[in-house]
N, C-alpha and C. Protein backbone atom coordinates (compact mmCIF):
# COMPACT_ATOMS: atom_id res chain seq x y z
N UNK A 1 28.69 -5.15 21.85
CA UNK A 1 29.46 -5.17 23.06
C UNK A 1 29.58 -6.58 23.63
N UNK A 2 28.64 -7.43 23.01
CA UNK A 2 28.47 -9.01 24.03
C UNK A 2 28.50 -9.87 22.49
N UNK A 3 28.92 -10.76 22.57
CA UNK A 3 29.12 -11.71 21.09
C UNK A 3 28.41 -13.34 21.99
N UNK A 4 27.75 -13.67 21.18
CA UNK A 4 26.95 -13.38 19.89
C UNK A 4 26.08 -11.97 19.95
N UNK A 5 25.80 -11.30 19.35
CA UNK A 5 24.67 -10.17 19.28
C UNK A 5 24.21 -10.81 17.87
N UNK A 6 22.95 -10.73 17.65
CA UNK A 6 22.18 -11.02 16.31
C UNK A 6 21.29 -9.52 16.36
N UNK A 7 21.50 -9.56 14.18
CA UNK A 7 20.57 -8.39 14.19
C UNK A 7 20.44 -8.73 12.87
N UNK A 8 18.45 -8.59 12.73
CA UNK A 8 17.90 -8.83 11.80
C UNK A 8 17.57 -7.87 10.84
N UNK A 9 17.43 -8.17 9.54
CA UNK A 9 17.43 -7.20 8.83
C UNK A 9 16.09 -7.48 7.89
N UNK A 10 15.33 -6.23 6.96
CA UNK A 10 13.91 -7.03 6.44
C UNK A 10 14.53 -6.62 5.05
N UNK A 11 13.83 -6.51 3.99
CA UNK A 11 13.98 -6.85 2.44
C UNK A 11 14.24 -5.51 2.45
N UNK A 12 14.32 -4.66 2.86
CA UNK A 12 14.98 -3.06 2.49
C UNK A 12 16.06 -2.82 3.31
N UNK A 13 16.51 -3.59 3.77
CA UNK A 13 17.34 -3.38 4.82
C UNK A 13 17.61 -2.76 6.05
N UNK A 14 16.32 -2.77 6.51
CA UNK A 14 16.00 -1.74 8.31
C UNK A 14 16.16 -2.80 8.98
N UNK A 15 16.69 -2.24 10.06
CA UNK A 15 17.43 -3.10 11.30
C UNK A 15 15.63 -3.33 11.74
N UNK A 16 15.26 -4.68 11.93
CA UNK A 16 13.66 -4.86 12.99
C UNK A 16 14.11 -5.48 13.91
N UNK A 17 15.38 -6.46 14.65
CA UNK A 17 15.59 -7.24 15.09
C UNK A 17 16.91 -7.24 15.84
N UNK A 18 17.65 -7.08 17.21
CA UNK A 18 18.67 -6.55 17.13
C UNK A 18 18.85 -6.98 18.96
N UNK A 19 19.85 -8.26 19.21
CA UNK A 19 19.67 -8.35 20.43
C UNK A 19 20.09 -10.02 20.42
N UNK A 20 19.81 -10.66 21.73
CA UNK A 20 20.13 -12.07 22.25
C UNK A 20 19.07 -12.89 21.49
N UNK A 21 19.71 -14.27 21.41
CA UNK A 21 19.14 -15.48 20.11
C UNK A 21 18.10 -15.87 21.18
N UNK A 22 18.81 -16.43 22.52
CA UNK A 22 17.79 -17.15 23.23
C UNK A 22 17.86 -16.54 24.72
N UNK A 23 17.16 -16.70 25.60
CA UNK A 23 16.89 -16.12 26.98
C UNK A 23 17.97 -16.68 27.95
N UNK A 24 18.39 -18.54 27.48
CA UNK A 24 19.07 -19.27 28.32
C UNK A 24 20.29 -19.99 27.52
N UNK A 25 21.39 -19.42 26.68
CA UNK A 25 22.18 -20.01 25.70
C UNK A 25 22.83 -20.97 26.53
N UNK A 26 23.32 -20.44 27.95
CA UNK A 26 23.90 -22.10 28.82
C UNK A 26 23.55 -23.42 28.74
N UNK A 27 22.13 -23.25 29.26
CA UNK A 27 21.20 -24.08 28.86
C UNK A 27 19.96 -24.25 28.77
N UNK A 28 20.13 -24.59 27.07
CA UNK A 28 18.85 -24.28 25.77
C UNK A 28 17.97 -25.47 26.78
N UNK A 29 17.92 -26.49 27.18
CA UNK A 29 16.99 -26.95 28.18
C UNK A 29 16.54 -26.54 29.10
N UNK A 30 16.87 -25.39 29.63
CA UNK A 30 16.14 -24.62 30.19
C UNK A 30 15.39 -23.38 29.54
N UNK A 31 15.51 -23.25 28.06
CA UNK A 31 15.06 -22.14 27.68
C UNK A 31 13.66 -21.69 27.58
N UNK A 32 13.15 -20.76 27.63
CA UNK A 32 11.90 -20.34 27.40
C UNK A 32 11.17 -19.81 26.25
N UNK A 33 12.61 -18.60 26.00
CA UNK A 33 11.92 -17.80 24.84
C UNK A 33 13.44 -17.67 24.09
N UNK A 34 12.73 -18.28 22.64
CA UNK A 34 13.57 -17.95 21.06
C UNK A 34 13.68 -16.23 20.36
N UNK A 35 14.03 -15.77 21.23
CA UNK A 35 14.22 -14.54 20.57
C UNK A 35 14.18 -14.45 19.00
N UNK A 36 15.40 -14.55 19.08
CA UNK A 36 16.00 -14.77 17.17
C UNK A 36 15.20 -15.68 16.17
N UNK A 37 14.37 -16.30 16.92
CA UNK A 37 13.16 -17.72 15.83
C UNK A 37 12.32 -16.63 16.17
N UNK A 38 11.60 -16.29 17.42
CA UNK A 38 10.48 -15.13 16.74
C UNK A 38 10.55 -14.24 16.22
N UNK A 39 11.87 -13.42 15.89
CA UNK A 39 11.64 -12.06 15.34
C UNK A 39 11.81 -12.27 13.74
N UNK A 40 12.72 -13.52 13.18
CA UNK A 40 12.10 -14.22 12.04
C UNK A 40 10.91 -14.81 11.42
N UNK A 41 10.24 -15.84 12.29
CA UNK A 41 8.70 -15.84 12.69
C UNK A 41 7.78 -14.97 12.06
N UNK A 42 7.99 -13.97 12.82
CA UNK A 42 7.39 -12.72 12.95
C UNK A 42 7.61 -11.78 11.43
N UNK A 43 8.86 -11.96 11.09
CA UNK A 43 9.28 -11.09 9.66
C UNK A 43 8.69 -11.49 8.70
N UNK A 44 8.83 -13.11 8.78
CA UNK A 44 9.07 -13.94 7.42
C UNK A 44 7.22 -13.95 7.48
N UNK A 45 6.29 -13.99 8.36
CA UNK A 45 4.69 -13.96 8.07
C UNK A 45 4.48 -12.40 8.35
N UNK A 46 5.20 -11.88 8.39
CA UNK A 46 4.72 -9.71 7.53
C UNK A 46 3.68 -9.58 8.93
N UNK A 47 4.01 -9.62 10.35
CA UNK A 47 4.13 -9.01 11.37
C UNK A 47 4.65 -8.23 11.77
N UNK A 48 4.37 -7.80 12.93
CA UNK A 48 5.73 -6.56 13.45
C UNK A 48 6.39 -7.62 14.55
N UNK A 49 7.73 -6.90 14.63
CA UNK A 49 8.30 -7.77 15.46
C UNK A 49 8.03 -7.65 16.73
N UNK A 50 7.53 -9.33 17.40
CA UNK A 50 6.89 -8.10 18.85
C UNK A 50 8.07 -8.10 20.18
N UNK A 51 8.98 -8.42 19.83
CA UNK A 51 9.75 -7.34 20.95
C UNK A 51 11.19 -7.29 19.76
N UNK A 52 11.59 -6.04 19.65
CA UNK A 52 12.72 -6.17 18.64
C UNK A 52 13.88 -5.74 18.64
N UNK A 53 14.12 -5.58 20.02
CA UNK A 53 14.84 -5.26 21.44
C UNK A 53 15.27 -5.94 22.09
N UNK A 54 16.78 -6.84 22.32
CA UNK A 54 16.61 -7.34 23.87
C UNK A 54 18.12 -7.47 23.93
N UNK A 55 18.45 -7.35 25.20
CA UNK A 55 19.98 -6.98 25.87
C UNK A 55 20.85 -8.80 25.55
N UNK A 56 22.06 -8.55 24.39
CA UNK A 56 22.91 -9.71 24.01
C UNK A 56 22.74 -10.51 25.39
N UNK A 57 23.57 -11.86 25.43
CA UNK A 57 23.93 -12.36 26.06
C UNK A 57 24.98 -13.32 25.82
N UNK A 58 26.08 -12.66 26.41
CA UNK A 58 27.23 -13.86 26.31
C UNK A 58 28.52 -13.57 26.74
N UNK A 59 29.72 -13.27 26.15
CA UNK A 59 30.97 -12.84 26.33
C UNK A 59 31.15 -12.01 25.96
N UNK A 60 31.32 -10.70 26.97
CA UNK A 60 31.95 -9.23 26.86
C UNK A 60 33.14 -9.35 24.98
N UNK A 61 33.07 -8.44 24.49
CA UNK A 61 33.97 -8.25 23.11
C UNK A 61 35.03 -7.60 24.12
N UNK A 62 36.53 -8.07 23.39
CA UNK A 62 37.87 -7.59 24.50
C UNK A 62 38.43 -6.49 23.92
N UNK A 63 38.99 -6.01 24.68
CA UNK A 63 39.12 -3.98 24.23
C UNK A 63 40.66 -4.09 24.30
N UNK A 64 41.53 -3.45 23.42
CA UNK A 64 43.12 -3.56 23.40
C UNK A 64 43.06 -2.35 24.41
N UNK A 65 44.19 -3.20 25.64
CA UNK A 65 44.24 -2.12 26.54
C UNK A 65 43.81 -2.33 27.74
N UNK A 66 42.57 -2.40 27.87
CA UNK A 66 41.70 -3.03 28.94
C UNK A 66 41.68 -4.37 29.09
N UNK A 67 41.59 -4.35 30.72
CA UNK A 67 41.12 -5.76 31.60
C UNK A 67 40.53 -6.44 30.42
N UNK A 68 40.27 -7.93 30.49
CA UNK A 68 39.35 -8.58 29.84
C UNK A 68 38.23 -8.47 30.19
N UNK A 69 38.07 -8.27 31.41
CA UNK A 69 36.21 -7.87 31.58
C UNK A 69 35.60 -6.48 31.77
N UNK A 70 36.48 -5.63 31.43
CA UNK A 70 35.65 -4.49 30.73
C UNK A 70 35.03 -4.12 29.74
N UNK A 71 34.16 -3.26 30.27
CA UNK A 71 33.55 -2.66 29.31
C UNK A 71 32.57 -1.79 29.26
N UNK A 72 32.33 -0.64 28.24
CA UNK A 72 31.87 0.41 28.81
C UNK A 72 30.76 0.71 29.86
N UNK A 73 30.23 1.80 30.47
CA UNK A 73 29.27 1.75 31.24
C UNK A 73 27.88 1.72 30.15
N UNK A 74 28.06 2.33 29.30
CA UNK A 74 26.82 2.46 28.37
C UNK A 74 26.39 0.74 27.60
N UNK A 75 27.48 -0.03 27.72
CA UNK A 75 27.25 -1.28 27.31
C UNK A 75 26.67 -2.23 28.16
N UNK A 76 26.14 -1.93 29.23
CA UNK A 76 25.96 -3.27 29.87
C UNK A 76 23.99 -3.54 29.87
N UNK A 77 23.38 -2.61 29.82
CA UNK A 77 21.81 -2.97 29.03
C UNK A 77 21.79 -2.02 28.21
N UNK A 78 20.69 -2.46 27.21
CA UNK A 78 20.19 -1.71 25.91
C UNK A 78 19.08 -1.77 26.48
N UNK A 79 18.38 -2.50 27.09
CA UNK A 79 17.31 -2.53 27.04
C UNK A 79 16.86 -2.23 29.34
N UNK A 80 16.41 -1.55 29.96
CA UNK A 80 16.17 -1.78 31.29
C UNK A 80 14.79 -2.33 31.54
């Protein structure tokens, strides 16, 4: 629903990873937490991913038809 969305995948192909790259993509100088580097991190040394969940962040995807800034009600967290 929000682009970029990243979603990671492991050597069998199960979704472990599925959500926003970084906390602050405006600005990565302000950032805190690497989403998308830990849940790789985390894959690539045979951990679990520890959060493997988290709500995109960026620009709504545009719907033929609809306003440009719609979008569904079920799209706006994955995660509360």
């Amino acid at each position: 629903m929000r682009t970029p969305h990243f979603y990671v995948f492991d050597q069998d192909r199960n979704l472990v990873y599925c959500g926003r790259g970084v906390d602050n993509p405006r600005d990565t100088s302000q950032m805190k937490v690497n989403d998308l580097d830990n849940a790789l991190e985390d894959l690539l040394s045979g951990k679990p991913i520890r959060v493997p969940l988290t709500n995109p962040i960026g620009c709504n995807v545009k719907w033929d038809g609809k306003d440009a800034h719609w979008m569904p009600a079920e799209a706006c967290d994955l995660v509360r």
